[in-house]
C-alpha atoms as a PDB file:
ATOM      1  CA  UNK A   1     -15.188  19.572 -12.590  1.00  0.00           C
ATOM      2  CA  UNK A   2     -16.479  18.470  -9.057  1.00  0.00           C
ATOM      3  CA  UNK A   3     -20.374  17.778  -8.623  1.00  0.00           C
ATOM      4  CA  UNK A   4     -21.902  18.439  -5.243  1.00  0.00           C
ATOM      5  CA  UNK A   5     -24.219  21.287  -5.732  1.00  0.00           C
ATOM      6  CA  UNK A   6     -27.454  20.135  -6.358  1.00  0.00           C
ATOM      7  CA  UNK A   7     -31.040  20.232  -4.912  1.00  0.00           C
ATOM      8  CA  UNK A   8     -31.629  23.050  -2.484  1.00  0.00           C
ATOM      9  CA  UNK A   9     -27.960  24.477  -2.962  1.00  0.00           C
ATOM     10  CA  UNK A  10     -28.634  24.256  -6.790  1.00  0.00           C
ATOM     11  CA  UNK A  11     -32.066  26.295  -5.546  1.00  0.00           C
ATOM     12  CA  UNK A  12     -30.196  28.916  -3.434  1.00  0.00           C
ATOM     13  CA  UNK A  13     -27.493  29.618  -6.284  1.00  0.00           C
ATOM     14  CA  UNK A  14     -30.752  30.478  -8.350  1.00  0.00           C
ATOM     15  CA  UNK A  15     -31.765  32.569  -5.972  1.00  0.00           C
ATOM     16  CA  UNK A  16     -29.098  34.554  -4.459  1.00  0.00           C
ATOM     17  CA  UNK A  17     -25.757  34.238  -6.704  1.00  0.00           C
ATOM     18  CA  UNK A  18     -25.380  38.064  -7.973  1.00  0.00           C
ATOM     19  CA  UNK A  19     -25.744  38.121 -11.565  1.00  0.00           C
ATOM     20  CA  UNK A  20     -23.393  40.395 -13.976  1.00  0.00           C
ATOM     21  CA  UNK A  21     -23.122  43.874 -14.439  1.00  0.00           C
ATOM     22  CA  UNK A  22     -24.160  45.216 -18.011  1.00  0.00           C
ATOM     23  CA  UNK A  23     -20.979  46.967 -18.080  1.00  0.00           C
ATOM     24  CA  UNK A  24     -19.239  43.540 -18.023  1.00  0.00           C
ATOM     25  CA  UNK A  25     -20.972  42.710 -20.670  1.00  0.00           C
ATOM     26  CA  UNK A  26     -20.757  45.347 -23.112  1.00  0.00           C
ATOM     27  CA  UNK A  27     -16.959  45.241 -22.555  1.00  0.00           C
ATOM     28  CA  UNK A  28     -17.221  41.347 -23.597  1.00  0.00           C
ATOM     29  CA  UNK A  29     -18.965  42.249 -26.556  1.00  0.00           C
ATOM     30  CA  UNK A  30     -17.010  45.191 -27.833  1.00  0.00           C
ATOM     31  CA  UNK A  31     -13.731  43.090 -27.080  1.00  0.00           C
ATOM     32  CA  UNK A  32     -14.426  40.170 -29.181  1.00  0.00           C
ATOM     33  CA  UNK A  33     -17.084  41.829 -31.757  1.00  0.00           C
ATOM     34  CA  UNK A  34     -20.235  39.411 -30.833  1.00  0.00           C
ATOM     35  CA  UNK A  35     -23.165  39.490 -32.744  1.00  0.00           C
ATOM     36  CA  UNK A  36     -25.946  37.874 -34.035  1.00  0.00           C
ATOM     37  CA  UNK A  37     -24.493  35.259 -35.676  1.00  0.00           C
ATOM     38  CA  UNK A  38     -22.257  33.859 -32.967  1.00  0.00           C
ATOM     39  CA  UNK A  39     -22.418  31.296 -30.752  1.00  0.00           C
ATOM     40  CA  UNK A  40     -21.471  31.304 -26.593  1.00  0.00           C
ATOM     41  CA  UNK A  41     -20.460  28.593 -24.822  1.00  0.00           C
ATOM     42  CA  UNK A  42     -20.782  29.457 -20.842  1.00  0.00           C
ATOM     43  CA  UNK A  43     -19.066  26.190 -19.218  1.00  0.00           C
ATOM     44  CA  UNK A  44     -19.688  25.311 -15.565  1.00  0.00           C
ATOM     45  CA  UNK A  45     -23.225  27.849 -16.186  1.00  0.00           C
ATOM     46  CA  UNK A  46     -24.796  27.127 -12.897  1.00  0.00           C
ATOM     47  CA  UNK A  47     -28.373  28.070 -13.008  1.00  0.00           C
ATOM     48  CA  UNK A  48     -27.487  30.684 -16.118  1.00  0.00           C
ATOM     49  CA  UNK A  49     -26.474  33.703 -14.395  1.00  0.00           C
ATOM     50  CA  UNK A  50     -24.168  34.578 -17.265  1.00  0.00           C
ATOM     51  CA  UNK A  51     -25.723  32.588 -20.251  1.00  0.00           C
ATOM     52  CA  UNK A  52     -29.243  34.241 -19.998  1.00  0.00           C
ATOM     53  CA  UNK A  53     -28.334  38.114 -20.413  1.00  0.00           C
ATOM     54  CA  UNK A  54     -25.499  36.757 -23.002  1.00  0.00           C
ATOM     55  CA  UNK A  55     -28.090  35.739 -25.178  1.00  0.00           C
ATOM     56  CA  UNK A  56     -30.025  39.135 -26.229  1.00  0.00           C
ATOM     57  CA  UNK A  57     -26.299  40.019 -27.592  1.00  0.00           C
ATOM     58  CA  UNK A  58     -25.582  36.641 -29.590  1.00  0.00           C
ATOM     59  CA  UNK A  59     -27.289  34.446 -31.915  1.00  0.00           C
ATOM     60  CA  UNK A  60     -26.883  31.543 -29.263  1.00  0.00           C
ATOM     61  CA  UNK A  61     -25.700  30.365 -26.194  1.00  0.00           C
ATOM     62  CA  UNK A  62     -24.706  27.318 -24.935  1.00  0.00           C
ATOM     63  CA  UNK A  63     -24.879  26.410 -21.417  1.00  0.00           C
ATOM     64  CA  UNK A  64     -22.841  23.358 -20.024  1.00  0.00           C
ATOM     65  CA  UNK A  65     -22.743  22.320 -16.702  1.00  0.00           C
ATOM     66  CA  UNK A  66     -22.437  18.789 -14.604  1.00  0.00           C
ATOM     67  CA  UNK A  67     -24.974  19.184 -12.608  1.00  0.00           C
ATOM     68  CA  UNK A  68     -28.886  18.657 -13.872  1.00  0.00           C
ATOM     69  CA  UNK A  69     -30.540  20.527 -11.158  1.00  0.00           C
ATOM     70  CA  UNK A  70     -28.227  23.460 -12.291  1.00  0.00           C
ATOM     71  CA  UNK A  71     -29.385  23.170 -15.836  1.00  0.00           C
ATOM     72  CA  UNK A  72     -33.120  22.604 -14.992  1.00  0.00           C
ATOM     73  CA  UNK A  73     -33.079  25.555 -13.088  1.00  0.00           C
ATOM     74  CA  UNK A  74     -31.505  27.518 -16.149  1.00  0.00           C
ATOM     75  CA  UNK A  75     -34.076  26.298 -18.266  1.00  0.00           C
ATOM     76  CA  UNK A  76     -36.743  27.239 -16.100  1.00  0.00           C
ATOM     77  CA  UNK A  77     -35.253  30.544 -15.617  1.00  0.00           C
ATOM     78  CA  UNK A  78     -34.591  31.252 -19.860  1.00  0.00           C
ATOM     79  CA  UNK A  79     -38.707  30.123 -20.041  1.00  0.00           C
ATOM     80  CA  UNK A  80     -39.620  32.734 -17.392  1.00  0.00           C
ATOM     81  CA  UNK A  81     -37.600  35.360 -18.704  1.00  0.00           C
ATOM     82  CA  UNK A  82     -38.424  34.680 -22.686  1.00  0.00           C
ATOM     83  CA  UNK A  83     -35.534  33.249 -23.462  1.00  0.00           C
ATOM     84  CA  UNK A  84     -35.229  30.862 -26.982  1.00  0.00           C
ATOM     85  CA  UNK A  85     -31.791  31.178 -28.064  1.00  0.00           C
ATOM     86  CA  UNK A  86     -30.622  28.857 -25.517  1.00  0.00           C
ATOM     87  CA  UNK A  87     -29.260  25.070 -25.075  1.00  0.00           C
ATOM     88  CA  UNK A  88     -28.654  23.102 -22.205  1.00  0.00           C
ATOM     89  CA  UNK A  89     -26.188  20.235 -22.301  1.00  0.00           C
ATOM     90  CA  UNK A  90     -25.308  18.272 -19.190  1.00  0.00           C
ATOM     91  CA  UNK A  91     -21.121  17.942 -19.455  1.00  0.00           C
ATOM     92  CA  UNK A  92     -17.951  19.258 -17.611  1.00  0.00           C
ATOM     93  CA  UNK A  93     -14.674  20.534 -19.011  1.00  0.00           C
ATOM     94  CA  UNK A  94     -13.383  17.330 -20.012  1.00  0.00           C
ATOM     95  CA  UNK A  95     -16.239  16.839 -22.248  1.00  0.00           C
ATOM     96  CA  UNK A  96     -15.317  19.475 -24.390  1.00  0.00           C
ATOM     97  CA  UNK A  97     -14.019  17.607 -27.419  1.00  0.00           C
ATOM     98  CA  UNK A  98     -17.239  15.801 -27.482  1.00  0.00           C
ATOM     99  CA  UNK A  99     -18.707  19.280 -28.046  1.00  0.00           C
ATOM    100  CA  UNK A 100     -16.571  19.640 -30.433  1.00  0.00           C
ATOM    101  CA  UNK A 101     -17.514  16.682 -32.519  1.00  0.00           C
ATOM    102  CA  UNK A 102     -21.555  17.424 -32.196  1.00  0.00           C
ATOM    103  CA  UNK A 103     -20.773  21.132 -33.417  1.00  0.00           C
ATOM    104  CA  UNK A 104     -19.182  19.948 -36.627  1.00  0.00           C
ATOM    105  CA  UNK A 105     -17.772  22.711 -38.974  1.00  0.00           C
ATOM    106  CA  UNK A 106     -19.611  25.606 -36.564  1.00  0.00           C
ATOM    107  CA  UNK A 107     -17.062  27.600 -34.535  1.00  0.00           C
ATOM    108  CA  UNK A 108     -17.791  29.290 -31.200  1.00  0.00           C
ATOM    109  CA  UNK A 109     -17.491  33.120 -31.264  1.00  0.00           C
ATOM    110  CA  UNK A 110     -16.771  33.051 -26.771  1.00  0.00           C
ATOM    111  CA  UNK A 111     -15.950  30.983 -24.155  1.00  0.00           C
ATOM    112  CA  UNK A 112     -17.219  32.319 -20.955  1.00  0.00           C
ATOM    113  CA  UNK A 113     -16.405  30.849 -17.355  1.00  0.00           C
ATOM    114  CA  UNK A 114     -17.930  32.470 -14.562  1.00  0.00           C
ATOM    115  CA  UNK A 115     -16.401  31.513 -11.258  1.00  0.00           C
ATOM    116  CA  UNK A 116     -15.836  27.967 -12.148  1.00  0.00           C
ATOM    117  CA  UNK A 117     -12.730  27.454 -13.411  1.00  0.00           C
ATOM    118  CA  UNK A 118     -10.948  26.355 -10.010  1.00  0.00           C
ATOM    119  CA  UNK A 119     -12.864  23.139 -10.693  1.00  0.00           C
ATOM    120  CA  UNK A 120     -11.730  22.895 -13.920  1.00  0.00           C
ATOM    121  CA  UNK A 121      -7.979  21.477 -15.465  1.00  0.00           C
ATOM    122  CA  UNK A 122      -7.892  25.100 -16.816  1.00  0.00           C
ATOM    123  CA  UNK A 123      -4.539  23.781 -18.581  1.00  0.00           C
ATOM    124  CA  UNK A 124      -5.771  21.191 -20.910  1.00  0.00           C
ATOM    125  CA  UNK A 125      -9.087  22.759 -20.843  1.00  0.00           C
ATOM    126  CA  UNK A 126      -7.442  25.817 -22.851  1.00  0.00           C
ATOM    127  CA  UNK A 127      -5.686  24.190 -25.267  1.00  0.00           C
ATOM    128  CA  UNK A 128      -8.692  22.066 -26.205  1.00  0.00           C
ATOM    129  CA  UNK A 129     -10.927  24.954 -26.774  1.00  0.00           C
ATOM    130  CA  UNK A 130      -8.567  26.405 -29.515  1.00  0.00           C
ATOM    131  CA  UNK A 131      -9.894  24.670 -32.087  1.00  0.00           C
ATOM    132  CA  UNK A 132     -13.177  25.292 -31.603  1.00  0.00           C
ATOM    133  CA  UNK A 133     -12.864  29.286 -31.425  1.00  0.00           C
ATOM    134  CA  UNK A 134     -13.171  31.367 -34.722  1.00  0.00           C
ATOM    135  CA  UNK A 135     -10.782  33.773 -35.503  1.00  0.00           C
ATOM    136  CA  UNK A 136     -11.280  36.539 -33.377  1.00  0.00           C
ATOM    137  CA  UNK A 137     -12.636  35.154 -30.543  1.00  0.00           C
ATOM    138  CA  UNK A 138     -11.572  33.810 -27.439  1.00  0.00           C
ATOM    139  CA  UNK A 139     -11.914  33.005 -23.771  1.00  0.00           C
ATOM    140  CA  UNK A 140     -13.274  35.388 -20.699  1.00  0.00           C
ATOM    141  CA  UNK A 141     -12.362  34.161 -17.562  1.00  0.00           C
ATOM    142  CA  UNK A 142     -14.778  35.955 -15.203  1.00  0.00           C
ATOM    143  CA  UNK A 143     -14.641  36.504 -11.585  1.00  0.00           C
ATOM    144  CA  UNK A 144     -17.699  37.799 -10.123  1.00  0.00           C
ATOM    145  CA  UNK A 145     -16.491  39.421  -6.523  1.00  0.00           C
ATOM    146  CA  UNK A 146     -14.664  38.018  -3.919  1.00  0.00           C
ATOM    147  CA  UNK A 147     -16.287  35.117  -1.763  1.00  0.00           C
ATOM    148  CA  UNK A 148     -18.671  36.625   0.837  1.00  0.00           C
ATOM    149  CA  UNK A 149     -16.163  35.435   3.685  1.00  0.00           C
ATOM    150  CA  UNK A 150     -13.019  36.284   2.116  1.00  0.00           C
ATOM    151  CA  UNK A 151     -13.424  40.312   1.726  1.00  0.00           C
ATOM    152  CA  UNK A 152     -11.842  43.037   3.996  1.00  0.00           C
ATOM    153  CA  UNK A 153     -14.699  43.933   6.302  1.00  0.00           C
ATOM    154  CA  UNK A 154     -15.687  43.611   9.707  1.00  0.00           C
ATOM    155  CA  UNK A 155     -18.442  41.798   8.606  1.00  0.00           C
ATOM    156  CA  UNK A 156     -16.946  39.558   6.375  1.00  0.00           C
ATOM    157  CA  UNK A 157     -13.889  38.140   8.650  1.00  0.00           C
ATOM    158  CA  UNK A 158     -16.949  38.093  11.585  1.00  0.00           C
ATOM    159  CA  UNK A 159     -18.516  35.845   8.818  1.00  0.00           C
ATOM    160  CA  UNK A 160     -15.331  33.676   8.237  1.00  0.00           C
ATOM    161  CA  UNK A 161     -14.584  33.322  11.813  1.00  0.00           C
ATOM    162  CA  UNK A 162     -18.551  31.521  12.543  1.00  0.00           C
ATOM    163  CA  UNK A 163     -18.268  29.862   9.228  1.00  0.00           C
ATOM    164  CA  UNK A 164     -14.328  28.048   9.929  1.00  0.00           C
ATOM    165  CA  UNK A 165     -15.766  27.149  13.792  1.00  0.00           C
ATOM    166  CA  UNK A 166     -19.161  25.818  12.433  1.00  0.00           C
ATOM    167  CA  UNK A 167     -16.759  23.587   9.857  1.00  0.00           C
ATOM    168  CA  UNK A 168     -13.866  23.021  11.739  1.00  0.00           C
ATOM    169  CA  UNK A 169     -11.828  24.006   8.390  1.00  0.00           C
ATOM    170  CA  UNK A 170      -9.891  26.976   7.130  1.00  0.00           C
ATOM    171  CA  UNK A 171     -11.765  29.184   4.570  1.00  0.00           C
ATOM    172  CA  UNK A 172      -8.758  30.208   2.472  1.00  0.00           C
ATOM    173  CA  UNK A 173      -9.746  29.580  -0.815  1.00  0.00           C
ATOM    174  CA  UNK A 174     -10.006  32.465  -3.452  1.00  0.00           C
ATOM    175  CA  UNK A 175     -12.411  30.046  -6.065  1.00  0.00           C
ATOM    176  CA  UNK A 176     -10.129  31.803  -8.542  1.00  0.00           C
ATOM    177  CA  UNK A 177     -10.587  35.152  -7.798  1.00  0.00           C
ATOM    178  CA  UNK A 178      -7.268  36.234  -6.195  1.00  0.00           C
ATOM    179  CA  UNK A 179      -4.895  37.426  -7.898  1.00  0.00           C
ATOM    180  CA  UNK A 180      -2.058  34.712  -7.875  1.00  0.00           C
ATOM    181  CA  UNK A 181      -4.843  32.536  -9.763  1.00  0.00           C
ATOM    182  CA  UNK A 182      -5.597  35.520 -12.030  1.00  0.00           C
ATOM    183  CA  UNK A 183      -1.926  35.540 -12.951  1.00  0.00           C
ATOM    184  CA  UNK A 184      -1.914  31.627 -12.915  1.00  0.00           C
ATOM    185  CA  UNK A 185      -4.752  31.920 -15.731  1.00  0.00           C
ATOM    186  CA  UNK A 186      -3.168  34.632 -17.443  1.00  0.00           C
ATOM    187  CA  UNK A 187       0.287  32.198 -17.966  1.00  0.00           C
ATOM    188  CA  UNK A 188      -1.897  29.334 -19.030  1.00  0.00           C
ATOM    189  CA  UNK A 189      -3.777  31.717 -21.935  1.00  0.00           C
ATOM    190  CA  UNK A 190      -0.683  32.756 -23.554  1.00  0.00           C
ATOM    191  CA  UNK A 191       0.896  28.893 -22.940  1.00  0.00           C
ATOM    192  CA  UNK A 192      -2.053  27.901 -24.866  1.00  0.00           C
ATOM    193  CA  UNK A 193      -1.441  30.411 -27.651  1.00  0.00           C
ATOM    194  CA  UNK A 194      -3.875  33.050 -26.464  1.00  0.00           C
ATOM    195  CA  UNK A 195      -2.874  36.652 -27.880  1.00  0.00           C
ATOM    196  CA  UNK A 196      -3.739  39.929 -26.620  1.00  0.00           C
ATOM    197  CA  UNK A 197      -4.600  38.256 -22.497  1.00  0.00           C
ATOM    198  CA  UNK A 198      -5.518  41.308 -20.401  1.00  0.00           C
ATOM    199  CA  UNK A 199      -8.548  41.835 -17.948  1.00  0.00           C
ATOM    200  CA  UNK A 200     -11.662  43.767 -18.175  1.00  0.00           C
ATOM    201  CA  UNK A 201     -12.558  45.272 -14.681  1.00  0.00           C
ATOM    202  CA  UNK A 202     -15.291  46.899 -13.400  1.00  0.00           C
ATOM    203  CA  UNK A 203     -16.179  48.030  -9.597  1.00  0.00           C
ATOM    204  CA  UNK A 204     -18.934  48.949  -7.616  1.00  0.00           C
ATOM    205  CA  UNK A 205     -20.524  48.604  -4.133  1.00  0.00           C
ATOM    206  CA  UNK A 206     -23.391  46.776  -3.027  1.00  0.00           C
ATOM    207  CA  UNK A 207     -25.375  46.756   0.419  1.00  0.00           C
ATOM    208  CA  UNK A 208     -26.436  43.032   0.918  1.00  0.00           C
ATOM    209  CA  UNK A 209     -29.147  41.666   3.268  1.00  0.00           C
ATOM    210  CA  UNK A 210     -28.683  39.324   5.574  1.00  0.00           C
ATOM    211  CA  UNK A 211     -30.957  36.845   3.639  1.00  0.00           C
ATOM    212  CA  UNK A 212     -28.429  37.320   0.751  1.00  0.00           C
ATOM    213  CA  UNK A 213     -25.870  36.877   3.176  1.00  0.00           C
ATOM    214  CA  UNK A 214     -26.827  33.446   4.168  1.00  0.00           C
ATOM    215  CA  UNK A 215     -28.501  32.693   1.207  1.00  0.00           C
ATOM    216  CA  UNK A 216     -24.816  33.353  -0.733  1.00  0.00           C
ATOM    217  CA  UNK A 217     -23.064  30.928   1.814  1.00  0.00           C
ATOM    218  CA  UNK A 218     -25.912  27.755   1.614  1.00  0.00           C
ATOM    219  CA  UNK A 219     -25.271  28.399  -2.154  1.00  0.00           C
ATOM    220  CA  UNK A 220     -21.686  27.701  -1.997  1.00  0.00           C
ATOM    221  CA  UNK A 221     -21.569  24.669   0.151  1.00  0.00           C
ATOM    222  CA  UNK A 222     -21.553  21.151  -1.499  1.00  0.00           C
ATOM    223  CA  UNK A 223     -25.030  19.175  -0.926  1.00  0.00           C
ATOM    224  CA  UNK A 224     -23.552  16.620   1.653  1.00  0.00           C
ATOM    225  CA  UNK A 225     -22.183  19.258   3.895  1.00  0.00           C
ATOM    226  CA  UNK A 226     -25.472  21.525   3.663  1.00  0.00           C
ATOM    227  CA  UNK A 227     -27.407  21.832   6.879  1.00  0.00           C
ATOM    228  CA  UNK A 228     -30.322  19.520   7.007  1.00  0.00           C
ATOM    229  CA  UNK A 229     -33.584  21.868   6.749  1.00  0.00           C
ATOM    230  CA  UNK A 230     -34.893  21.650  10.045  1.00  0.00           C
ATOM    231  CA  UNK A 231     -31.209  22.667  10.965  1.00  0.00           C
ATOM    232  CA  UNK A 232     -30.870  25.571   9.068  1.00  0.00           C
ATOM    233  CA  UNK A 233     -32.668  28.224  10.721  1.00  0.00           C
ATOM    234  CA  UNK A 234     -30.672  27.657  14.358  1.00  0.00           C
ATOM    235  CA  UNK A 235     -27.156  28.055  11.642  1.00  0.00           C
ATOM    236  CA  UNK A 236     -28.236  30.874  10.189  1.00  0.00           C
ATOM    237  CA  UNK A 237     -29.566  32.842  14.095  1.00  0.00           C
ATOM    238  CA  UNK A 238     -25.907  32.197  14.519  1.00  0.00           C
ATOM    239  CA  UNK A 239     -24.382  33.400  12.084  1.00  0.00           C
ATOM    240  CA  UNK A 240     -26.374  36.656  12.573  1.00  0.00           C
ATOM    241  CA  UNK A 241     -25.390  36.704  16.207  1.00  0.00           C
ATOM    242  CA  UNK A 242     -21.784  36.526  15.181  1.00  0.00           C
ATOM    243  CA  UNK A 243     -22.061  39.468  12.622  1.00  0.00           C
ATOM    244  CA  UNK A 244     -21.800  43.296  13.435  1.00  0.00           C
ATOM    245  CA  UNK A 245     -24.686  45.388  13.216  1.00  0.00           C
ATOM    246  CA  UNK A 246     -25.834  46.401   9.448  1.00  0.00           C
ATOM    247  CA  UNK A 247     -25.416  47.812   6.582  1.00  0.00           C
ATOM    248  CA  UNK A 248     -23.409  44.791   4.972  1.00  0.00           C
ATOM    249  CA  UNK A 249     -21.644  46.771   2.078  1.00  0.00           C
ATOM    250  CA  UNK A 250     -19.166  45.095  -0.059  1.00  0.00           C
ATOM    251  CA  UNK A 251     -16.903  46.403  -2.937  1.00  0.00           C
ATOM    252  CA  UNK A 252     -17.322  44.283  -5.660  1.00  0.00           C
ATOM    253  CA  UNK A 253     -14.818  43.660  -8.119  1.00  0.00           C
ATOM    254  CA  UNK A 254     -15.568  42.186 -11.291  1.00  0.00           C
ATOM    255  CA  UNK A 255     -12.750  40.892 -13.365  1.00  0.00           C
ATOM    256  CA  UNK A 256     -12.800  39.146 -17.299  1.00  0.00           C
ATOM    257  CA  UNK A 257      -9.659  38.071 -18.196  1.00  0.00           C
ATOM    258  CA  UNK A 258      -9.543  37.521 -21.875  1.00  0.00           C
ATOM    259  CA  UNK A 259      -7.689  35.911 -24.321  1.00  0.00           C
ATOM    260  CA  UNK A 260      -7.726  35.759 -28.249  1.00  0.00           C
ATOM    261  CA  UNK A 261      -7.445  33.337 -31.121  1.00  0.00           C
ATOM    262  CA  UNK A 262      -4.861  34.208 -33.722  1.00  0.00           C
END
């Protein structure tokens, strides 16, 4: 996995990544039978978006992710919001059989990966979390919406258009939500021995801000190519200038794509 989101880009994916609908979530919990006596690992958790409302449903969670701002802003957030059932371990996917070897004889009931598997070796990653799954549980690949410049809106392509100028790059990639990488994923479960690999969808529409707008896009761009802070301001009045009017609706597809242990 790569590291390059930390200080204020680790603070702006605290404060504006969209967390998960409780549909999601009851779906995840119905399809591999969680309860209070299992254990989730979210790898790649960011600032806990995922692992935090996972953990009123489970006994535990575990939250893994290479980046320690990401994980001290987890913690912070589990402490505000009550959380106890939660660790944080500093680790990518490759250091998954060390997990392995520190959980003994316990077995994890769910993997979860929320929007982070594109900077993962999803391959080897899958077939090294096998062992560590008890029967009946699995893997959720979860994509949370399409990126904020990648949708089909006015808006959105407006937003692409200031962003690939600004960059001087191409904004093409799905960050695993599209659907050749969905069916990429898919292959690699049942490869790995996964049974039963379908997704879990749910849809809806949201009306963003402009703050959340802006907010979403300094959250997704590595620390070394963030605008400096007394830059940021000027980037984002031009990014507004590019944009149409408001509302700022998007449809927002949310997609698990499971996989179970035999």
């Amino acid at each position: 996995m790569t590291v390059g989101f930390s200080g204020d880009v680790a603070e702006y994916y605290a404060k504006f990544r969209r967390g998960y609908p409780p549909r999601l979530l009851d779906a995840l919990q119905a399809a591999f039978g969680l309860g209070g006596d299992d254990t989730v690992l979210d790898l790649g958790c960011g600032t806990g978006q995922l692992t935090l409302p996972l953990a009123a449903r489970v006994g535990s969670v575990i939250g893994m992710d290479p980046e320690p701002d990401m994980l001290r802003l987890a913690r912070e957030a589990a402490i505000a919001q009550g959380v106890h059932n939660a660790t944080w371990l500093l680790g990518a996917d490759t250091d998954v059989p060390a997990l392995g070897t520190l959980m003994g004889e316990r077995s994890l009931a769910v993997t979860v990966i929320g929007q982070a598997l594109h900077w993962m070796q999803h391959d080897a990653l899958f077939r090294e979390l096998t062992p560590l799954l008890r029967r009946g549980g699995g893997i959720a690949v979860i994509a949370n919406g399409t990126p904020l410049w990648l949708q089909d809106s006015a808006w959105s392509r407006a937003l692409r258009d200031s962003l690939e100028e600004h960059f001087d790059t191409e904004l093409r990639a799905s960050c695993g939500t599209g659907a050749d990488d969905r069916a990429r994923y898919a292959r690699a479960l049942e490869a790995a021995g996964f049974d039963d690999v379908r997704e879990i969808v749910t849809e809806g529409r949201e009306e963003l801000s402009f703050d959340r707008i802006i907010g979403g896009v300094f959250s997704a761009i590595p620390a070394e190519a963030l605008p400096r802070p007394d830059e940021r301001l000027a980037f984002a009045e031009r990014v507004r200038l590019a944009l149409p009017p408001a509302p700022f609706v998007e449809e927002v597809r949310v997609s698990a794509l499971v996989g179970h242990v035999r």
